[in-house]
C-alpha atoms as a PDB file:
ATOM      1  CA  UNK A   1     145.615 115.689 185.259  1.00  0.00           C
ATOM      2  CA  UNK A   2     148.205 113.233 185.159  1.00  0.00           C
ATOM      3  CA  UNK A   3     150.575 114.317 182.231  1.00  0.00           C
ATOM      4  CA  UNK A   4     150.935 110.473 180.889  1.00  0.00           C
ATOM      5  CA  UNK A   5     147.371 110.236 181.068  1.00  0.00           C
ATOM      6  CA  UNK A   6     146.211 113.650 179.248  1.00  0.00           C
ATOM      7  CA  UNK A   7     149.365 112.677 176.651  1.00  0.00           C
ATOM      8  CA  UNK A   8     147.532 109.664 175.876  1.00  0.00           C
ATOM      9  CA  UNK A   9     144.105 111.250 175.781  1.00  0.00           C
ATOM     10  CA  UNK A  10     145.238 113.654 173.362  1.00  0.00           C
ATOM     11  CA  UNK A  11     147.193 110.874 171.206  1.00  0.00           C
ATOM     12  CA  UNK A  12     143.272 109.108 170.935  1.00  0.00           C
ATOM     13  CA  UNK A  13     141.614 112.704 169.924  1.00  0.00           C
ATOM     14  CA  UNK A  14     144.573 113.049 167.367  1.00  0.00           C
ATOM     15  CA  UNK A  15     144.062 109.560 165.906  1.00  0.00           C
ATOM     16  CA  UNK A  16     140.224 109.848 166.137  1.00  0.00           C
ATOM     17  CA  UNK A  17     140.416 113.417 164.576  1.00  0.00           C
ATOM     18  CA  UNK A  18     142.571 111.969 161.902  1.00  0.00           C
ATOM     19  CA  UNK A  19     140.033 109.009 160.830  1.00  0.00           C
ATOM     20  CA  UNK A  20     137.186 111.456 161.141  1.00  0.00           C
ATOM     21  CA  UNK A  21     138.880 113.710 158.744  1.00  0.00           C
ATOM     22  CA  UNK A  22     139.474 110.664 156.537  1.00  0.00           C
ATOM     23  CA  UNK A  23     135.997 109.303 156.350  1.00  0.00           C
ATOM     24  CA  UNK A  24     134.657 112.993 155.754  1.00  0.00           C
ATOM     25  CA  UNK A  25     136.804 112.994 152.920  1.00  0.00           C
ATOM     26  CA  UNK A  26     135.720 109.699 151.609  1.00  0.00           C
ATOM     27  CA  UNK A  27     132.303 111.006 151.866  1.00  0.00           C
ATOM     28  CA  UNK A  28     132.318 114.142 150.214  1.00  0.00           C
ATOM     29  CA  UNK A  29     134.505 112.188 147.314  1.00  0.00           C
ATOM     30  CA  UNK A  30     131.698 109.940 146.931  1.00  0.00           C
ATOM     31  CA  UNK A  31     128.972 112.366 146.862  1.00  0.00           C
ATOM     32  CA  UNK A  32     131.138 114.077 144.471  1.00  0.00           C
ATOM     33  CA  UNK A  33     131.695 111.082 142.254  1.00  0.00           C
ATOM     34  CA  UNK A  34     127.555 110.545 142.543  1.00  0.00           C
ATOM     35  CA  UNK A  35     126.962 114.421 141.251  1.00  0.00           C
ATOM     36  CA  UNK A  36     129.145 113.786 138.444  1.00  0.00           C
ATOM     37  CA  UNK A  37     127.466 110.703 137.564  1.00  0.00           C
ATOM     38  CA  UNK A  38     124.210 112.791 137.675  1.00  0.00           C
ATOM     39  CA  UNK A  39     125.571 115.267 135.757  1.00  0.00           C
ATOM     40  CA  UNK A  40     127.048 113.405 133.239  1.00  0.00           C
ATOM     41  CA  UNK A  41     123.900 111.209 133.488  1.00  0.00           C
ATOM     42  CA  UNK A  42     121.431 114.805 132.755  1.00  0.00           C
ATOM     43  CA  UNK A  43     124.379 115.552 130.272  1.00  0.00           C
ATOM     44  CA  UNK A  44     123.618 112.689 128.147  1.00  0.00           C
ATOM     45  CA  UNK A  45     119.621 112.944 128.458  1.00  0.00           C
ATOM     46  CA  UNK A  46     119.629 116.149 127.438  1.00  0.00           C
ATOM     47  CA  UNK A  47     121.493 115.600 124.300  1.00  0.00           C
ATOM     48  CA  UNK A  48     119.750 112.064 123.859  1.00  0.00           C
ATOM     49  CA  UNK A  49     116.225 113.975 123.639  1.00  0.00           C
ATOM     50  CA  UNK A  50     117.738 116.822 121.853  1.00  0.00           C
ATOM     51  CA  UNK A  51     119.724 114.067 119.100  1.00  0.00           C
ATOM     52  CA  UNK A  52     118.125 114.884 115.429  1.00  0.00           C
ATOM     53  CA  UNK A  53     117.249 110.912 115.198  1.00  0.00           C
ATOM     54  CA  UNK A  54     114.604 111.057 117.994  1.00  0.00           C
ATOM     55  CA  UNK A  55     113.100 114.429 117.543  1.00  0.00           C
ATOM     56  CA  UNK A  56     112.054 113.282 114.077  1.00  0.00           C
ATOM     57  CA  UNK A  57     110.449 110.157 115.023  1.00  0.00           C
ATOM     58  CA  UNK A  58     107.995 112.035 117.336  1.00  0.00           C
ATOM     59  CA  UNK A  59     107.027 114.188 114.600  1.00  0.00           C
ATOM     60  CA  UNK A  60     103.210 113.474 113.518  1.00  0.00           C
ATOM     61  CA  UNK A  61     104.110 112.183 109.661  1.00  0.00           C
ATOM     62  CA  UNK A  62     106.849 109.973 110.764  1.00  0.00           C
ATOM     63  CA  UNK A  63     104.914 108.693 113.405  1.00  0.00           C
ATOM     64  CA  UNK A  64     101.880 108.540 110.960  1.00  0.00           C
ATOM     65  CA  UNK A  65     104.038 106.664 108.329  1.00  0.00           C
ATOM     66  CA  UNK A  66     105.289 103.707 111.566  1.00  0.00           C
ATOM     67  CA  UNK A  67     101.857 103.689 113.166  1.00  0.00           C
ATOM     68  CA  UNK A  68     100.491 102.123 109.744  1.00  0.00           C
ATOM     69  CA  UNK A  69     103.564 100.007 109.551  1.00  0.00           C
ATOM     70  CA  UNK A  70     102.477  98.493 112.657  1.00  0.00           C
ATOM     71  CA  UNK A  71      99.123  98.045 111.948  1.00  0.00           C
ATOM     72  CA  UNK A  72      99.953  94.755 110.533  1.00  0.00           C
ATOM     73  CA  UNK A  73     101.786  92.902 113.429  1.00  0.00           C
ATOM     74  CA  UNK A  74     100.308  89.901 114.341  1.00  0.00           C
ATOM     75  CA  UNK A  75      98.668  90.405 118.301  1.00  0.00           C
ATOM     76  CA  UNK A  76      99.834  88.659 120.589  1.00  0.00           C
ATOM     77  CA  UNK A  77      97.684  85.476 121.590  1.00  0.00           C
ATOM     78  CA  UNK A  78      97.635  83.964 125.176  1.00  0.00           C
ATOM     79  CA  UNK A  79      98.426  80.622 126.328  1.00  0.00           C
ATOM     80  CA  UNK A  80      95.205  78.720 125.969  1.00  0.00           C
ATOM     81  CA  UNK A  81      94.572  74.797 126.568  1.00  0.00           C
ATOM     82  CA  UNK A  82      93.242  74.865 122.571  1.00  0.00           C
ATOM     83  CA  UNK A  83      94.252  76.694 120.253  1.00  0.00           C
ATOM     84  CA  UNK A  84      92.152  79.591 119.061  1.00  0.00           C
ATOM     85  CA  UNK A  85      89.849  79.872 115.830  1.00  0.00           C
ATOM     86  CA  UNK A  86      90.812  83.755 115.465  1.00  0.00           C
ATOM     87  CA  UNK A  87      92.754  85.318 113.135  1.00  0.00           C
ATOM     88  CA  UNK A  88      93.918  88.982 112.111  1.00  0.00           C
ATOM     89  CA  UNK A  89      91.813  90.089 109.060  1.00  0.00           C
ATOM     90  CA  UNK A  90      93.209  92.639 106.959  1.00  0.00           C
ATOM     91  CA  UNK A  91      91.697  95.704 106.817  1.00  0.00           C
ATOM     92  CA  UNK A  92      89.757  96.052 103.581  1.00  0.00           C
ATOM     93  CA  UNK A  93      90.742  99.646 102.273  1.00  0.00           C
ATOM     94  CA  UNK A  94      89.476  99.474  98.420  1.00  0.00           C
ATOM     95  CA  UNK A  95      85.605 100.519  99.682  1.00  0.00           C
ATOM     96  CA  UNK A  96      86.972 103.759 101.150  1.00  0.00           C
ATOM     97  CA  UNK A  97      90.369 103.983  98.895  1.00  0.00           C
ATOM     98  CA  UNK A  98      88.789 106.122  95.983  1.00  0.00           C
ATOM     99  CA  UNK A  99      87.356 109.139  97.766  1.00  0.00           C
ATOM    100  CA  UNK A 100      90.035 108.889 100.411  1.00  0.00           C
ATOM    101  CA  UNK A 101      92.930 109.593  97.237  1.00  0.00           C
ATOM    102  CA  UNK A 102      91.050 112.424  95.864  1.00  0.00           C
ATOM    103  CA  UNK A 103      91.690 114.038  99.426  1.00  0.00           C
ATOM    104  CA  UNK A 104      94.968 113.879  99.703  1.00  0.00           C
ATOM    105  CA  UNK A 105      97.083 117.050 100.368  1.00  0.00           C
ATOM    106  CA  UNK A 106     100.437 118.142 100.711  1.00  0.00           C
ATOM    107  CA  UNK A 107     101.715 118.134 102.639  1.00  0.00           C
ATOM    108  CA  UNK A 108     100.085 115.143 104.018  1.00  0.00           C
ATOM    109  CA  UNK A 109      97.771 115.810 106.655  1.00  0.00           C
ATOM    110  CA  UNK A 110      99.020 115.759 110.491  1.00  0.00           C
ATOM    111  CA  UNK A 111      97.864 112.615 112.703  1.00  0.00           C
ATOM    112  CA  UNK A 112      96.921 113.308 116.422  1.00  0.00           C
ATOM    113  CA  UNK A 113      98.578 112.241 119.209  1.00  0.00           C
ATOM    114  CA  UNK A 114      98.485 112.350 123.446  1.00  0.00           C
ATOM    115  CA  UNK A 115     101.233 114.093 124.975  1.00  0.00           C
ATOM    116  CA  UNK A 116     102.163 110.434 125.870  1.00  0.00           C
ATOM    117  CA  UNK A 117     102.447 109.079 122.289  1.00  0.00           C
ATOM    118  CA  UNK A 118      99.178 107.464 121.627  1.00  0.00           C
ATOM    119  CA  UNK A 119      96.818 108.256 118.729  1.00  0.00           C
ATOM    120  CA  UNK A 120      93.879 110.112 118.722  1.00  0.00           C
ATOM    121  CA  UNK A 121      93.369 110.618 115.031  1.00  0.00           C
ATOM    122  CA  UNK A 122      95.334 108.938 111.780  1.00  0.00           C
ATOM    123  CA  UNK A 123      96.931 110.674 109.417  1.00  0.00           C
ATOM    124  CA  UNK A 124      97.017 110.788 105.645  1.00  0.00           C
ATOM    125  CA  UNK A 125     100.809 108.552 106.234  1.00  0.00           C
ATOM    126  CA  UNK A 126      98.328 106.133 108.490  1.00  0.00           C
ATOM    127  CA  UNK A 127      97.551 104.167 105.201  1.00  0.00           C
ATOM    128  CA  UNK A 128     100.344 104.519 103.097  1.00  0.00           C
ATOM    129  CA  UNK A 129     102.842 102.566 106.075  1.00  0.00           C
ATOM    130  CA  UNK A 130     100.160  99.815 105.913  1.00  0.00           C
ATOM    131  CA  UNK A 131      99.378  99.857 102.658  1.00  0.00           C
ATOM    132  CA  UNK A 132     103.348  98.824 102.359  1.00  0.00           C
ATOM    133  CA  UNK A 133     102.540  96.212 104.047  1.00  0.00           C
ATOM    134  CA  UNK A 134     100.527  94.241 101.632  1.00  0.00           C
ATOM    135  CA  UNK A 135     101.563  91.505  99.715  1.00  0.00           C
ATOM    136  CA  UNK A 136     100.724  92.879  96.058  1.00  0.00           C
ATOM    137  CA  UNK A 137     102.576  95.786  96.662  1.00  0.00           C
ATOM    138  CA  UNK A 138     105.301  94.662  98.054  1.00  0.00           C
ATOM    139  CA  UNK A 139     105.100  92.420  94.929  1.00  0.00           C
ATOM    140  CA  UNK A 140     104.847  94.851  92.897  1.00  0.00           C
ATOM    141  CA  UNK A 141     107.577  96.942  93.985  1.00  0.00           C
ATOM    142  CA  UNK A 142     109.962  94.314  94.268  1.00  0.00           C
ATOM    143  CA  UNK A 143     109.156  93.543  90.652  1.00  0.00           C
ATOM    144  CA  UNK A 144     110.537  97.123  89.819  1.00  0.00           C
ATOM    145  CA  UNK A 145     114.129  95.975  90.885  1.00  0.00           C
ATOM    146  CA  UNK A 146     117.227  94.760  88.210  1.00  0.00           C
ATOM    147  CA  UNK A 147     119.833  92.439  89.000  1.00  0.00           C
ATOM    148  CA  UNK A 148     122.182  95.081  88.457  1.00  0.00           C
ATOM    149  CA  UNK A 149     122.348  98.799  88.914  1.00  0.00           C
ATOM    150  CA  UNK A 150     120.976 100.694  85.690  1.00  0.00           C
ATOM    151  CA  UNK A 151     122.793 102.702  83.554  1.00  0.00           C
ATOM    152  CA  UNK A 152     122.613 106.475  83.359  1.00  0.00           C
ATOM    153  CA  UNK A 153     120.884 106.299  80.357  1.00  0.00           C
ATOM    154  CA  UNK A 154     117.990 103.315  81.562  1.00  0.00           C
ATOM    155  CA  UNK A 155     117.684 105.625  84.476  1.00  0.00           C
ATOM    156  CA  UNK A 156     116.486 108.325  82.332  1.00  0.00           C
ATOM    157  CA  UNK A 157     114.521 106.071  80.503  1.00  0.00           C
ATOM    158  CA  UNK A 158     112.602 104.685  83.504  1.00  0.00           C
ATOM    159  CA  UNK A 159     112.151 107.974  84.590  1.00  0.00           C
ATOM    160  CA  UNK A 160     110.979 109.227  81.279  1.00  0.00           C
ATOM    161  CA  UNK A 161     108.036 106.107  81.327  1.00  0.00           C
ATOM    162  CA  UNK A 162     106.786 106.917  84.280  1.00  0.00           C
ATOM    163  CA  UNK A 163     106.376 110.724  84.225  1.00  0.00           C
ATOM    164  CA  UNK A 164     105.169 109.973  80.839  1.00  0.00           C
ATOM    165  CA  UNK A 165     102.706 107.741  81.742  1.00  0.00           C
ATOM    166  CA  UNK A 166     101.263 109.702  84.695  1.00  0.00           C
ATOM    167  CA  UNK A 167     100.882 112.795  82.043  1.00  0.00           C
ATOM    168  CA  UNK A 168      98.966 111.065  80.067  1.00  0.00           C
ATOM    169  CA  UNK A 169      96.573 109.429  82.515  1.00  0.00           C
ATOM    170  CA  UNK A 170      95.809 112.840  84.171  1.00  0.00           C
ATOM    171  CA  UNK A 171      94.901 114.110  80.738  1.00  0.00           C
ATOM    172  CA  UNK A 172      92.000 111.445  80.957  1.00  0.00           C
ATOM    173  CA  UNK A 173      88.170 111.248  82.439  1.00  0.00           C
ATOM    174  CA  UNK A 174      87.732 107.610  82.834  1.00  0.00           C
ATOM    175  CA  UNK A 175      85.664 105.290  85.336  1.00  0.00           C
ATOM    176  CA  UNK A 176      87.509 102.947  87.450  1.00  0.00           C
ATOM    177  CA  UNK A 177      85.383 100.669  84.433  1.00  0.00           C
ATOM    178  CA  UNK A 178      86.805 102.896  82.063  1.00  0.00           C
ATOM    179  CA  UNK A 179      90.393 102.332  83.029  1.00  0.00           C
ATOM    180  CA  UNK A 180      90.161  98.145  83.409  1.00  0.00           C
ATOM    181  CA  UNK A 181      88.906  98.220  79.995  1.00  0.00           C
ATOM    182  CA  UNK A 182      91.537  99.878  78.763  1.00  0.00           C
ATOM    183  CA  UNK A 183      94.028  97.698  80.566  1.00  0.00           C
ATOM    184  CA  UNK A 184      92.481  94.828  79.696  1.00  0.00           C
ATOM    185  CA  UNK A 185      92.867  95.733  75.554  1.00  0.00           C
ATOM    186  CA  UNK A 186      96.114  96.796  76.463  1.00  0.00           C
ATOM    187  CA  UNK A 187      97.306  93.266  77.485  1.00  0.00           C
ATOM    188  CA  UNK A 188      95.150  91.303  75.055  1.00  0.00           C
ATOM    189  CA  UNK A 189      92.590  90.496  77.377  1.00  0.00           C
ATOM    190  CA  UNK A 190      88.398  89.877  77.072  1.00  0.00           C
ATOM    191  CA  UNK A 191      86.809  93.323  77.123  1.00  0.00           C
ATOM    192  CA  UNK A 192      82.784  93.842  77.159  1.00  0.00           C
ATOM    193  CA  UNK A 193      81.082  93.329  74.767  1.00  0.00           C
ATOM    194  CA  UNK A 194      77.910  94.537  73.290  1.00  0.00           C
ATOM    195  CA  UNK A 195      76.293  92.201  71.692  1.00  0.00           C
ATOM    196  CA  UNK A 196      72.814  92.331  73.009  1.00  0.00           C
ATOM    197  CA  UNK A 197      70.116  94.205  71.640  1.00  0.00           C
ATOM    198  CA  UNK A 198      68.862  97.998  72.697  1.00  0.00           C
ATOM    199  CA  UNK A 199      65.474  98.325  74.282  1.00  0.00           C
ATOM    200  CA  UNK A 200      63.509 101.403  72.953  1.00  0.00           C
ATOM    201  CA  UNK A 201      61.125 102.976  74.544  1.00  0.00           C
ATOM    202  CA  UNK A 202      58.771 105.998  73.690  1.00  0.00           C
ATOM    203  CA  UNK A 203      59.088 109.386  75.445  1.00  0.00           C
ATOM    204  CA  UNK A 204      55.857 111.023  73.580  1.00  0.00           C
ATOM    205  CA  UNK A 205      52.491 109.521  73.917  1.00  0.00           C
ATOM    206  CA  UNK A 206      51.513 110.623  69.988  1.00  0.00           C
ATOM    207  CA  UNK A 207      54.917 108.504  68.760  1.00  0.00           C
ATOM    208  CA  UNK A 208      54.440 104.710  68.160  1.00  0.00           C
ATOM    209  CA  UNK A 209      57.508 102.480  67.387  1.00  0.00           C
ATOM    210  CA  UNK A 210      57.132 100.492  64.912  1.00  0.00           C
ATOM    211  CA  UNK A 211      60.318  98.676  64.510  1.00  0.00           C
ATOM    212  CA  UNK A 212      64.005  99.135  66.076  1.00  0.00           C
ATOM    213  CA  UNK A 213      66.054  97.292  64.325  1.00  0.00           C
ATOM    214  CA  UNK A 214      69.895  96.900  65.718  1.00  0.00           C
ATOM    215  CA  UNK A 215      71.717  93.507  66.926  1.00  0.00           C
ATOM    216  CA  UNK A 216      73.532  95.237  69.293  1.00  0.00           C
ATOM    217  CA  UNK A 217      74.468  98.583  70.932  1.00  0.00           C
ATOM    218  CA  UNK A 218      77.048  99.745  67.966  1.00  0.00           C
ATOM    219  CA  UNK A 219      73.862 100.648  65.223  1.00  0.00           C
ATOM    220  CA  UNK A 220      70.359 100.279  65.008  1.00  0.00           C
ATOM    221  CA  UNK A 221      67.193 102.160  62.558  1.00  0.00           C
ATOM    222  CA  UNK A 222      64.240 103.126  64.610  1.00  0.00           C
ATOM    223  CA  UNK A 223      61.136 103.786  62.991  1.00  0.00           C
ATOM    224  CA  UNK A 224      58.290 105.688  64.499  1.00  0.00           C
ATOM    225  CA  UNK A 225      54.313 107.030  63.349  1.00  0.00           C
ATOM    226  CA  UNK A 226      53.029 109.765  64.505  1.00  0.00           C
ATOM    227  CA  UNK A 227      49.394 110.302  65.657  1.00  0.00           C
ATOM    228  CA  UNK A 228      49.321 113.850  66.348  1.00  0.00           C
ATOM    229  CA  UNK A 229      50.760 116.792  65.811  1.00  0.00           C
ATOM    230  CA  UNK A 230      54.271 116.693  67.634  1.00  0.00           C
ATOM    231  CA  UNK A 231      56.393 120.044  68.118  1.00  0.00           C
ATOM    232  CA  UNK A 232      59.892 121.145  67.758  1.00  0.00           C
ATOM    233  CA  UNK A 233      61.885 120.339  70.148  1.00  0.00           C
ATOM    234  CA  UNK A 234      59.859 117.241  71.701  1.00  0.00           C
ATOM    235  CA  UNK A 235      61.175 114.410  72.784  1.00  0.00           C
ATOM    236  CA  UNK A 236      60.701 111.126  71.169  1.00  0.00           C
ATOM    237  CA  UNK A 237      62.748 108.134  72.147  1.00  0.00           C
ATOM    238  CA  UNK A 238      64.698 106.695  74.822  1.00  0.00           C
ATOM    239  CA  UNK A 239      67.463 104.097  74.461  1.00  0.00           C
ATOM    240  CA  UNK A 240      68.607 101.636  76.921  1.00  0.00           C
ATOM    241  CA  UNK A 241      71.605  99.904  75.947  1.00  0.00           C
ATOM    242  CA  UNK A 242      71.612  96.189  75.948  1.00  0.00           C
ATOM    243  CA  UNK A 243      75.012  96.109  77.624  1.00  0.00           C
ATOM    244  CA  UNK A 244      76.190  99.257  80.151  1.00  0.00           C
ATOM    245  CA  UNK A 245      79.058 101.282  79.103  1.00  0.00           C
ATOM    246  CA  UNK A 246      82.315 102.057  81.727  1.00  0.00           C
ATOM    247  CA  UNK A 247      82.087 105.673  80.171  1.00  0.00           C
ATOM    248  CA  UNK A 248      79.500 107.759  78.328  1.00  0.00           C
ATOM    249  CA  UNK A 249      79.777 106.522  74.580  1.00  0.00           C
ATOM    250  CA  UNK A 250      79.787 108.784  71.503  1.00  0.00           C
ATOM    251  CA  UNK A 251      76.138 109.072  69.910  1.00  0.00           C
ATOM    252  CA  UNK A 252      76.010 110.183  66.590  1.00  0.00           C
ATOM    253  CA  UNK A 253      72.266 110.277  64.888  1.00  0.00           C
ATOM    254  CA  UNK A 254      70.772 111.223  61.489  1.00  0.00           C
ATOM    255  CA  UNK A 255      68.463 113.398  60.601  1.00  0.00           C
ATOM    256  CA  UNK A 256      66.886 116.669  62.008  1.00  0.00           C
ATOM    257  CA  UNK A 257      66.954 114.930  65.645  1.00  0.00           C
ATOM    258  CA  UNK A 258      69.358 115.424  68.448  1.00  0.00           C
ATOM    259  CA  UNK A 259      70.632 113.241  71.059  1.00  0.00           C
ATOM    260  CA  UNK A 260      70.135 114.348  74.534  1.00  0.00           C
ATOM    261  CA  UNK A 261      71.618 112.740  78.319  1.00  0.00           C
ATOM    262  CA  UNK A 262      73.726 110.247  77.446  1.00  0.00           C
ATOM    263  CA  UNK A 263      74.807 108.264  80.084  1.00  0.00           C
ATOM    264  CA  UNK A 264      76.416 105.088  80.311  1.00  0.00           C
ATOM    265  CA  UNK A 265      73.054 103.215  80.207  1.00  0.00           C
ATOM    266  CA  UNK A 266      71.196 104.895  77.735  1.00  0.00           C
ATOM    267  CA  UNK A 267      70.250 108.458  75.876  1.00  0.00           C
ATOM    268  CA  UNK A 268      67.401 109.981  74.386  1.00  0.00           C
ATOM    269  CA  UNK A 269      66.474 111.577  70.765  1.00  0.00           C
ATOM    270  CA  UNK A 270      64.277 114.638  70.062  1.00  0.00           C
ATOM    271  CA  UNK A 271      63.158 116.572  66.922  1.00  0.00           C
ATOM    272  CA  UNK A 272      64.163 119.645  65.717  1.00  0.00           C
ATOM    273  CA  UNK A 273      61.325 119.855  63.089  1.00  0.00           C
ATOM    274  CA  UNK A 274      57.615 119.641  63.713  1.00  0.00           C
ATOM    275  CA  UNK A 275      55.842 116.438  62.950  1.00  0.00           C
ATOM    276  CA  UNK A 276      52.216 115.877  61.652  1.00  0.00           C
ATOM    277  CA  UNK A 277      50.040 113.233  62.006  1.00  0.00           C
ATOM    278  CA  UNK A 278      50.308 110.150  60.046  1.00  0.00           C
ATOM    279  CA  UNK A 279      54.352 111.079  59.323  1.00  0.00           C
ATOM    280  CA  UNK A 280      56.488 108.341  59.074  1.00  0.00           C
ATOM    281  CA  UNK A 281      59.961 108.831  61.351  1.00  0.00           C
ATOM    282  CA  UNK A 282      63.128 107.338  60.779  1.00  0.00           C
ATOM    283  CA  UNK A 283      66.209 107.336  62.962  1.00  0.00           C
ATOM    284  CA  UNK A 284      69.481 106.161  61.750  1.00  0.00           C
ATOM    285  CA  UNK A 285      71.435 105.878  65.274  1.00  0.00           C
ATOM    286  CA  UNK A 286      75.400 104.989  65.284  1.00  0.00           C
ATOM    287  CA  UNK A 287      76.959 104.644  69.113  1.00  0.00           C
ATOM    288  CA  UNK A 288      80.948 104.529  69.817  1.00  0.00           C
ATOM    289  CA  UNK A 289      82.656 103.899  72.526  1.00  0.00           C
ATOM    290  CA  UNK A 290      84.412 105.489  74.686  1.00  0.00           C
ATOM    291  CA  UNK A 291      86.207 103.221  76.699  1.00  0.00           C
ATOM    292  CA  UNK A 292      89.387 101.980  74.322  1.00  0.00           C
ATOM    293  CA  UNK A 293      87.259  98.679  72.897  1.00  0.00           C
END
């Protein structure tokens, strides 16, 4: 081969050697560059779904706790050519609110959720994040805050009320009755009250009533004959209050009789002596309250 021409020849392999060299480079610094950005991209997944912050909001209660929070966002409506009639209701929980309490547990009990996130069963946190939500708590609560930051003493005293105040209403056996009542006398409001008359009614077919006198639930004098011969033991009366108590009243009677079932509606009396016929009964009755009037 011509000498010029294979000098030349080689020159071109040199300089195309050279850029292929060159653009190899380049392309193993990109794909280098690109596996660092991978790793650094793993790198931060790994410590984003590791971070302390996210683990805890996929734990059940916390989810439990948000899940009720969102309850109470308004849904989305579509664009319509009228607007619609529909609104969000809120849930009514007072119907179920009284047994539900009595269940509670701690700690609370676990919602159920899809691998995915959604919810297969609420939790005991369900109702408390949208019970937040409601007006009269929120209300409430806000009601509970100062203008300025208590002292160290009015933060023991607040403290002191209300661990005081749940003592003493645990040491209690009211109705949800029972409990308004009391409220209500404790703010100087209308209570029930019991003005109407009993309604007596005979429990033994040899007793006849001859009068029950009493204006109103508080007292009243029954008076019975006897036809027959009437045992120990027997009953004799039942009273129906005129007006229903929120708890059980006190029943206090006279007399060899006791008082037996008293509920909030009415009790009955019995004898502890034998009766003859032709006797002549008298029951002196007194009835007090039990629910703070």
């Amino acid at each position: 081969m011509d000498e010029k021409l294979s000098a030349m020849l080689t020159g071109l392999i040199g300089v195309t050697a050279v850029n292929v060299i060159r653009r190899d480079d380049d392309n193993n610094n990109r794909i280098r560059n690109q596996q660092d950005d991978l790793d650094s991209l793993s790198r931060r997944f790994r410590d984003f779904s590791s971070n302390g912050h996210i683990l805890r909001q996929f734990m059940p209660t916390v989810a439990d706790l948000l899940a009720g929070t969102a309850l109470a966002r308004s849904s989305e409506q579509a664009a319509t050519l009228l607007p619609t009639l529909s609104t969000i209701s809120r849930p009514d929980l007072v119907s179920s609110m009284a047994s539900a309490v009595k269940a509670f547990s701690w700690p609370p009990t676990e919602g159920e959720y899809t691998s995915n996130g959604y919810i297969t069963k609420a939790g005991e946190l369900t109702s408390l994040g949208l019970v937040l939500t409601y007006e009269e708590v929120r209300a409430f609560l806000h009601g509970l805050v100062l203008s300025t930051s208590p002292s160290t003493e009015a933060k023991g005293q607040a403290y002191g009320a209300a661990s005081g105040l749940m003592r003493a209403i645990i040491e209690q056996s009211y109705t949800l009755d029972g409990w308004q009542a009391t409220w209500r006398r404790l703010f100087g409001g209308t209570t029930t009250k019991h003005s109407a008359a009993p309604t007596i009614t005979s429990l033994n077919p040899l007793v006849t009533i001859v009068t029950g006198a009493g204006a109103n639930d508080g007292a009243l004098n029954i008076k019975m004959t006897v036809s027959g011969a009437v045992d120990a033991g027997a009953q004799l009366v039942k009273v129906t209050f005129g007006t229903k108590y929120a708890n059980p009243p006190a029943v206090v009677v006279g007399g060899p009789h006791d008082v037996a079932s008293v509920t909030v509606s009415d009790f009955t009396i019995s004898t502890r002596v034998a009766y003859a016929a032709n006797d002549v009964v008298q029951v002196q009755i007194v009835v007090g309250s039990c629910d703070g009037v």
